[in-house]
C-alpha atoms as a PDB file:
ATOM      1  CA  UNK A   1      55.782  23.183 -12.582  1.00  0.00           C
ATOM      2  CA  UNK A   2      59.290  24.274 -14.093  1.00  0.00           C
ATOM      3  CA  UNK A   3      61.002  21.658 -12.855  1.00  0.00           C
ATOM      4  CA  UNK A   4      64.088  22.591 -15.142  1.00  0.00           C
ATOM      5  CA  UNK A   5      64.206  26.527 -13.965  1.00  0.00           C
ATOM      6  CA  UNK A   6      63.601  24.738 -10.357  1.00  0.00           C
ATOM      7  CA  UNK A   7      66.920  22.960 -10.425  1.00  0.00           C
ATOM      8  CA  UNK A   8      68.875  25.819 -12.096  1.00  0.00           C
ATOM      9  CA  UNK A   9      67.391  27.881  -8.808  1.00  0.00           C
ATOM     10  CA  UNK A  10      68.530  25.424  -6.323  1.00  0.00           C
ATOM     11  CA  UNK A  11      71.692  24.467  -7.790  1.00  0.00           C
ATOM     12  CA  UNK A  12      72.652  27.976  -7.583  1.00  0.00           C
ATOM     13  CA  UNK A  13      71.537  28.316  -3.699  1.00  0.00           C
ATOM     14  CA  UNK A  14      73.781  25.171  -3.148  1.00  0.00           C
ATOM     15  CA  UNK A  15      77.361  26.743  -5.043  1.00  0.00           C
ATOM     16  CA  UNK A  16      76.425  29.829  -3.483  1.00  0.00           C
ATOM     17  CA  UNK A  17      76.084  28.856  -0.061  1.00  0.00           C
ATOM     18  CA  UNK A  18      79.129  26.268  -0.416  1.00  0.00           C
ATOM     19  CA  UNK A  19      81.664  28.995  -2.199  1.00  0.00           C
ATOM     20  CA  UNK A  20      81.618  30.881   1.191  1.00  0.00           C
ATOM     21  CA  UNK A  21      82.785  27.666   2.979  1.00  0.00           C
ATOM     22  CA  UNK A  22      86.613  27.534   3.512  1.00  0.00           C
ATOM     23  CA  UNK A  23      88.092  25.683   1.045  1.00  0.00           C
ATOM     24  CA  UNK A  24      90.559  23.751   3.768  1.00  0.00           C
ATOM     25  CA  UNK A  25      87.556  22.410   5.685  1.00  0.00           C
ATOM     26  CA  UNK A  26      86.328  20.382   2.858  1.00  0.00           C
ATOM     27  CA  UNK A  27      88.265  17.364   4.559  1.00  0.00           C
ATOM     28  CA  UNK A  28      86.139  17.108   7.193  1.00  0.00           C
ATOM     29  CA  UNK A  29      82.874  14.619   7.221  1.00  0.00           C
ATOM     30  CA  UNK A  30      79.569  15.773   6.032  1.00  0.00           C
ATOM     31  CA  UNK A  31      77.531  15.804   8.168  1.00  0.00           C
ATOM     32  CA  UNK A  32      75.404  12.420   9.102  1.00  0.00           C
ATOM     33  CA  UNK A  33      78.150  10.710   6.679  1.00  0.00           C
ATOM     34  CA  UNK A  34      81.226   9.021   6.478  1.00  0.00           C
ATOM     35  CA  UNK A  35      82.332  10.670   3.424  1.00  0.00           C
ATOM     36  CA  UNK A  36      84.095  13.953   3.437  1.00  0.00           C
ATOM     37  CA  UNK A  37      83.014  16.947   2.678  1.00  0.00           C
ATOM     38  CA  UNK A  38      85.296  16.742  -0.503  1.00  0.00           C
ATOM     39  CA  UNK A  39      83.847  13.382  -1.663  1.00  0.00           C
ATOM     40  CA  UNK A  40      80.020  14.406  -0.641  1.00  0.00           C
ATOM     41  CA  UNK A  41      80.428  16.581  -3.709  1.00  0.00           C
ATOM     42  CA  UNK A  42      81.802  13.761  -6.058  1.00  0.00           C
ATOM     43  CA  UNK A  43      78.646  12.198  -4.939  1.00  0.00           C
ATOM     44  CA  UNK A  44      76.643  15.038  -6.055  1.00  0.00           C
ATOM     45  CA  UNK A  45      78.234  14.976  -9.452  1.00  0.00           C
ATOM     46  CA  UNK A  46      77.957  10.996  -9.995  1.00  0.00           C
ATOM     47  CA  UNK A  47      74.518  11.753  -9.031  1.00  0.00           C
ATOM     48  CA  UNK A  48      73.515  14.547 -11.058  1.00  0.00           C
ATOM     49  CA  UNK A  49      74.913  12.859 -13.844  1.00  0.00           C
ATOM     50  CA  UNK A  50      73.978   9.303 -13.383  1.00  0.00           C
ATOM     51  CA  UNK A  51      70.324  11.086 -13.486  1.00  0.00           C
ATOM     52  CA  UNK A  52      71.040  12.894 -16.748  1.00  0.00           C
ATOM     53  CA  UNK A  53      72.221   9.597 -18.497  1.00  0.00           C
ATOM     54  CA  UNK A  54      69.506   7.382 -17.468  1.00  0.00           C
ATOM     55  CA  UNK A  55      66.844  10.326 -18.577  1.00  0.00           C
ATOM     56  CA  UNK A  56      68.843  10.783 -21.403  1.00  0.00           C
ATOM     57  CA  UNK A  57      69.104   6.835 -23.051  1.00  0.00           C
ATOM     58  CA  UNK A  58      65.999   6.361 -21.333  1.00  0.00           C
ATOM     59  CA  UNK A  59      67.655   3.316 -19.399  1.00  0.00           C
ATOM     60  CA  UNK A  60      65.504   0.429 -18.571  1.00  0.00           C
ATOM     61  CA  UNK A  61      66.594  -1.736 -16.816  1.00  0.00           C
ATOM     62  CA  UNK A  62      69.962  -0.552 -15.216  1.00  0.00           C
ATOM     63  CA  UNK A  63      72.342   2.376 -14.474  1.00  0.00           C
ATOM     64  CA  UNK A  64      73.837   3.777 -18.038  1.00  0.00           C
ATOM     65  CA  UNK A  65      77.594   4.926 -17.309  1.00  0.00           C
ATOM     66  CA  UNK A  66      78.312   8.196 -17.023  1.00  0.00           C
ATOM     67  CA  UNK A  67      80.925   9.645 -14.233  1.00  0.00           C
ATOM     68  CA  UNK A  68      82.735  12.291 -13.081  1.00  0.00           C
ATOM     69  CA  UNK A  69      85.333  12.952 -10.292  1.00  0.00           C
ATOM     70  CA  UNK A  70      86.353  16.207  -8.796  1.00  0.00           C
ATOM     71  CA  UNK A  71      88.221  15.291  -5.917  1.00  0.00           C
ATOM     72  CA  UNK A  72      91.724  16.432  -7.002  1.00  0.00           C
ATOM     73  CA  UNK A  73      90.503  19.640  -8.042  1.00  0.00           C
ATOM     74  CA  UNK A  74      89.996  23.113  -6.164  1.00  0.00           C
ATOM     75  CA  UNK A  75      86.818  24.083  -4.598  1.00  0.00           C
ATOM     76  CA  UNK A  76      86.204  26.381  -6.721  1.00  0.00           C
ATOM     77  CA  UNK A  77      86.431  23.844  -9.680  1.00  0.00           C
ATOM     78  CA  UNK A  78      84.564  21.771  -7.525  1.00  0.00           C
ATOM     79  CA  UNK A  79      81.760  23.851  -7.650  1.00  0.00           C
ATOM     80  CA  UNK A  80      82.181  24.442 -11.269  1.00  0.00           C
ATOM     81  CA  UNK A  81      81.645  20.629 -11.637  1.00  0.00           C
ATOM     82  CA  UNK A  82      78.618  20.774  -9.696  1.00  0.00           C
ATOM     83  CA  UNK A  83      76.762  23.208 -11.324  1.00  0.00           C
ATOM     84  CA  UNK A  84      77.684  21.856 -14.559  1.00  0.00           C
ATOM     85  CA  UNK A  85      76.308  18.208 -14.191  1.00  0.00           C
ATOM     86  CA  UNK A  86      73.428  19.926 -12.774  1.00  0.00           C
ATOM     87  CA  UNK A  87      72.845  21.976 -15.917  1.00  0.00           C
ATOM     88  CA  UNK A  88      73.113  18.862 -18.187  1.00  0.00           C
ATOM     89  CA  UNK A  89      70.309  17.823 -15.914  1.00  0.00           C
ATOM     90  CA  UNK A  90      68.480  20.831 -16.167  1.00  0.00           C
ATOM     91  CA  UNK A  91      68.611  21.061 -19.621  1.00  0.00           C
ATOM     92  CA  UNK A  92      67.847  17.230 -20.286  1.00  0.00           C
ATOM     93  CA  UNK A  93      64.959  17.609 -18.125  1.00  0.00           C
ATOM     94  CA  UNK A  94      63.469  20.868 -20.328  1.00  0.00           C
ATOM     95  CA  UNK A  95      64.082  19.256 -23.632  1.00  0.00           C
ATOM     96  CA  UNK A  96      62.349  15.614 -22.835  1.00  0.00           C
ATOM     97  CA  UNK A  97      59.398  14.782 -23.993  1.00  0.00           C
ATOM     98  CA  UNK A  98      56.547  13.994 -21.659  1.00  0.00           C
ATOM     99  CA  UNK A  99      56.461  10.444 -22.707  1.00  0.00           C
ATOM    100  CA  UNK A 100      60.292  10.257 -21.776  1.00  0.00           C
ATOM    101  CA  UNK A 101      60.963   7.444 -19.259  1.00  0.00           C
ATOM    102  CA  UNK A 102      63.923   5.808 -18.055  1.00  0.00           C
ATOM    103  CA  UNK A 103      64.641   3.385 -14.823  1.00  0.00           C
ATOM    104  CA  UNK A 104      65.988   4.042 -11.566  1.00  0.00           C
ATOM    105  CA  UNK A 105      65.970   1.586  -8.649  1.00  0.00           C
ATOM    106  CA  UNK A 106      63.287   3.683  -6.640  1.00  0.00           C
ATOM    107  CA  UNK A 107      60.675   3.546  -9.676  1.00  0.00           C
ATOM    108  CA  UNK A 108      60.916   4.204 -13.431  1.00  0.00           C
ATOM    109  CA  UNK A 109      60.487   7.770 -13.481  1.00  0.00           C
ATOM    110  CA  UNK A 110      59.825  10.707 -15.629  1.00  0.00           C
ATOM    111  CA  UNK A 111      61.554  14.100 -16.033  1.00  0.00           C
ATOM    112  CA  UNK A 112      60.409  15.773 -13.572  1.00  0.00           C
ATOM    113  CA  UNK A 113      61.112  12.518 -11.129  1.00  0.00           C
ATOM    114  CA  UNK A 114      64.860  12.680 -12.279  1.00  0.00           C
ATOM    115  CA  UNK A 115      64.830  16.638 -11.367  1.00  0.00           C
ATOM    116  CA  UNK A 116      63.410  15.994  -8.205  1.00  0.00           C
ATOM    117  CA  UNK A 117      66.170  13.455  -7.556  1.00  0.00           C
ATOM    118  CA  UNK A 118      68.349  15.989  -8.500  1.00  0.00           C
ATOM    119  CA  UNK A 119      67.285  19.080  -6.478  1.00  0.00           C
ATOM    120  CA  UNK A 120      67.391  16.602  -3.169  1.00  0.00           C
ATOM    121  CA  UNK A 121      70.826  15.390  -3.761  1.00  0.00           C
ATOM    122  CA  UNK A 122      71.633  18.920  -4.140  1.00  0.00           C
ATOM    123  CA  UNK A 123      69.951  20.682  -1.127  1.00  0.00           C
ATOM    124  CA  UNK A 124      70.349  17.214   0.636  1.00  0.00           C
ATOM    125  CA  UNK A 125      74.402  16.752   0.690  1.00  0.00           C
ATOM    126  CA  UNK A 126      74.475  21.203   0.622  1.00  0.00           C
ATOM    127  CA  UNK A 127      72.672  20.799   4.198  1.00  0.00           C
ATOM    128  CA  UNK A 128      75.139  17.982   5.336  1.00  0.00           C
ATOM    129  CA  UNK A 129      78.497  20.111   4.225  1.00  0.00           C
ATOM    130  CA  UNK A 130      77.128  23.445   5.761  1.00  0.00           C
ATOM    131  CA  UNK A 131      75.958  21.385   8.977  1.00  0.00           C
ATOM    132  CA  UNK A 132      79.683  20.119   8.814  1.00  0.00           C
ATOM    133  CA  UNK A 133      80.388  23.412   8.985  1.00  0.00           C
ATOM    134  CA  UNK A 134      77.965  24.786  11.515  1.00  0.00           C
ATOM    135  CA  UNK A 135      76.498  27.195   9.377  1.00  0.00           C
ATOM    136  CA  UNK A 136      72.401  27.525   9.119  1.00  0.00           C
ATOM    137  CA  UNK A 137      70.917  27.143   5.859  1.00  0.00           C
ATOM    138  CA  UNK A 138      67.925  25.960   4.290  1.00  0.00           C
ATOM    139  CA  UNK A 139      66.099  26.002   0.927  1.00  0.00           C
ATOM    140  CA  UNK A 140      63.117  27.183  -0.483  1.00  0.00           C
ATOM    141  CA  UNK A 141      62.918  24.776  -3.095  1.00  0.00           C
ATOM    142  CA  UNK A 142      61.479  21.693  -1.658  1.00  0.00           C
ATOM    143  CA  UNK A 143      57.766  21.805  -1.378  1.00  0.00           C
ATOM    144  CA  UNK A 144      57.002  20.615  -5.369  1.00  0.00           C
ATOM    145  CA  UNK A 145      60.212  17.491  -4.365  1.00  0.00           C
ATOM    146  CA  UNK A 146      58.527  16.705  -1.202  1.00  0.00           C
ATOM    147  CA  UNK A 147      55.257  15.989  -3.175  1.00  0.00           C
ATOM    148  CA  UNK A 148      56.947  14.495  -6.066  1.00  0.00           C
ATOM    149  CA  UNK A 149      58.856  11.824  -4.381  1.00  0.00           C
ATOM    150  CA  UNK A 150      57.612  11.186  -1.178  1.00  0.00           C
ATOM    151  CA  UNK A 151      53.358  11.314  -1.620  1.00  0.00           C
ATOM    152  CA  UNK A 152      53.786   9.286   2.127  1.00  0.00           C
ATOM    153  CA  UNK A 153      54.793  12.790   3.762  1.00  0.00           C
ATOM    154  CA  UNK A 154      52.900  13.841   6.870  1.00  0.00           C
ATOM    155  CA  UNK A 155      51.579  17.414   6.698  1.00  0.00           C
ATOM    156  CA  UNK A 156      53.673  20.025   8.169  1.00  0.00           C
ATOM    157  CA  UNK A 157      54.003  23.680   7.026  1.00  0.00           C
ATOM    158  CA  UNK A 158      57.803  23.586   6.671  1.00  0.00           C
ATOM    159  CA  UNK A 159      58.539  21.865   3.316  1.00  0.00           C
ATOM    160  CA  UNK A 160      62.438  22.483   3.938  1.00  0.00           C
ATOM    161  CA  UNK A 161      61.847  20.423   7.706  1.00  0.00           C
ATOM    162  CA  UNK A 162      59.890  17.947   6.069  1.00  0.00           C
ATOM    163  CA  UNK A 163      62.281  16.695   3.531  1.00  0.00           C
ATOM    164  CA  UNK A 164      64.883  16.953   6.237  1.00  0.00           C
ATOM    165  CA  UNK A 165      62.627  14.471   7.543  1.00  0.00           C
ATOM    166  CA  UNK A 166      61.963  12.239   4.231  1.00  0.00           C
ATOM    167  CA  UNK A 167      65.258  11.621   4.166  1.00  0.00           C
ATOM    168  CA  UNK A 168      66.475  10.860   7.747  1.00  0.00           C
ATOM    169  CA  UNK A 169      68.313  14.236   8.810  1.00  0.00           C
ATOM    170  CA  UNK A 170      65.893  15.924  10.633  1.00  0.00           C
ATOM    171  CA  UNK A 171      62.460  15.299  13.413  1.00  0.00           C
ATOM    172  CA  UNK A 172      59.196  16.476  13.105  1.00  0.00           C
ATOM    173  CA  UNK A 173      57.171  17.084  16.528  1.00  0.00           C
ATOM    174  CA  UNK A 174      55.124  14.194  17.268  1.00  0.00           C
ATOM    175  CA  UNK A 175      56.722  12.184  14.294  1.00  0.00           C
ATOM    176  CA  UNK A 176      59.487   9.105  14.862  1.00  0.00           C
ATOM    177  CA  UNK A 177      62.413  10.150  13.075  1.00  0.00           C
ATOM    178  CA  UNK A 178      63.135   7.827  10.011  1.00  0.00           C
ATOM    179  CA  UNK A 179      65.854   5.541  10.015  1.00  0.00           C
ATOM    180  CA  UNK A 180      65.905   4.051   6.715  1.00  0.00           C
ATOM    181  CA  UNK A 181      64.242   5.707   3.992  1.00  0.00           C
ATOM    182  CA  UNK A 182      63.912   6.357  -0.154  1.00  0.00           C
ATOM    183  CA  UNK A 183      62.003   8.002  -2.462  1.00  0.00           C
ATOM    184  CA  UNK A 184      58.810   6.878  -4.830  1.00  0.00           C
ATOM    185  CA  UNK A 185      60.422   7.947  -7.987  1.00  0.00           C
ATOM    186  CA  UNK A 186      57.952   6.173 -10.237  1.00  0.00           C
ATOM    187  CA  UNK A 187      55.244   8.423 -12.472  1.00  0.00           C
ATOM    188  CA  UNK A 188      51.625   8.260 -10.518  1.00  0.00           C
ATOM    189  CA  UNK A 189      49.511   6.663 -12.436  1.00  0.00           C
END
């Protein structure tokens, strides 16, 4: 697995999908959250690159400092922002050595643990702004993340549904919905 060419693909889904969103909207709540839409993407970019700067100094044993804000800036900068913490990622992820570890609260993890982190924020908090939004979208990015992080998954053929369901946004038929969840990001042994 690619996992760096697998974030660069979802990142651009998610600024694609969120550039056609009206710009004065982005004040409204994310879906499922009590942020805005606005500060769902700070989120995203604290994320992205708390993730780079724990894979990158190899942390262990708490978060390394490393953050961004974008909130007083336009969407389109916003987006910008987005997909540029996410290529630090990506690229931090492609040049790390297999060996590379670093800690995270879910489970010391690897690079391709940190990209998986990563690609969920990023499809995650795109699904609650478009939801804000009422507009449909999904990824097809999710089945590799899915296996990654949560090895607990029941089967289901929709890997897009199913981390909807990992992570406490969506049902599955026959399944209680989660209420409280996280992921395994520690390296299988």
């Amino acid at each position: 697995m690619d996992w760096s060419t697998l974030l660069d693909a979802t990142t651009d889904d998610c600024v694609r999908v969120l550039g056609t969103l009206p710009e004065d909207g982005f004040s409204r709540h994310a879906n499922g959250l009590n942020w805005s839409c606005r500060v769902t993407l700070d989120h995203v970019v604290e994320g992205l690159l708390g993730y780079t700067a724990l894979l990158t100094t190899r942390a262990e044993r708490r978060w390394t400092s490393l953050h961004g804000s974008l909130r007083a800036e336009s969407l389109e900068h916003c987006l910008e922002g987005v997909a540029t913490a996410a290529t630090l990622l990506s690229r931090t992820v492609a040049a790390a050595t297999p060996d590379a570890r670093a800690w995270h609260p879910w489970g010391t993890s690897d690079a391709a643990g940190f990209a998986a982190m990563g690609i969920t924020e990023l499809t995650m908090h795109t699904h609650d702004i478009t939801r804000a939004f009422g507009v449909e979208w999904r990824s097809e990015h999710c089945a590799p993340v899915v296996e990654r992080l949560f090895p607990d998954a029941p089967r289901h053929s929709d890997p897009f549904a199913l981390l909807l369901w990992c992570t406490g946004r969506g049902e599955l038929p026959g399944v209680p919905r989660r209420e409280q969840w996280q992921w395994y990001g520690a390296v299988a042994a």
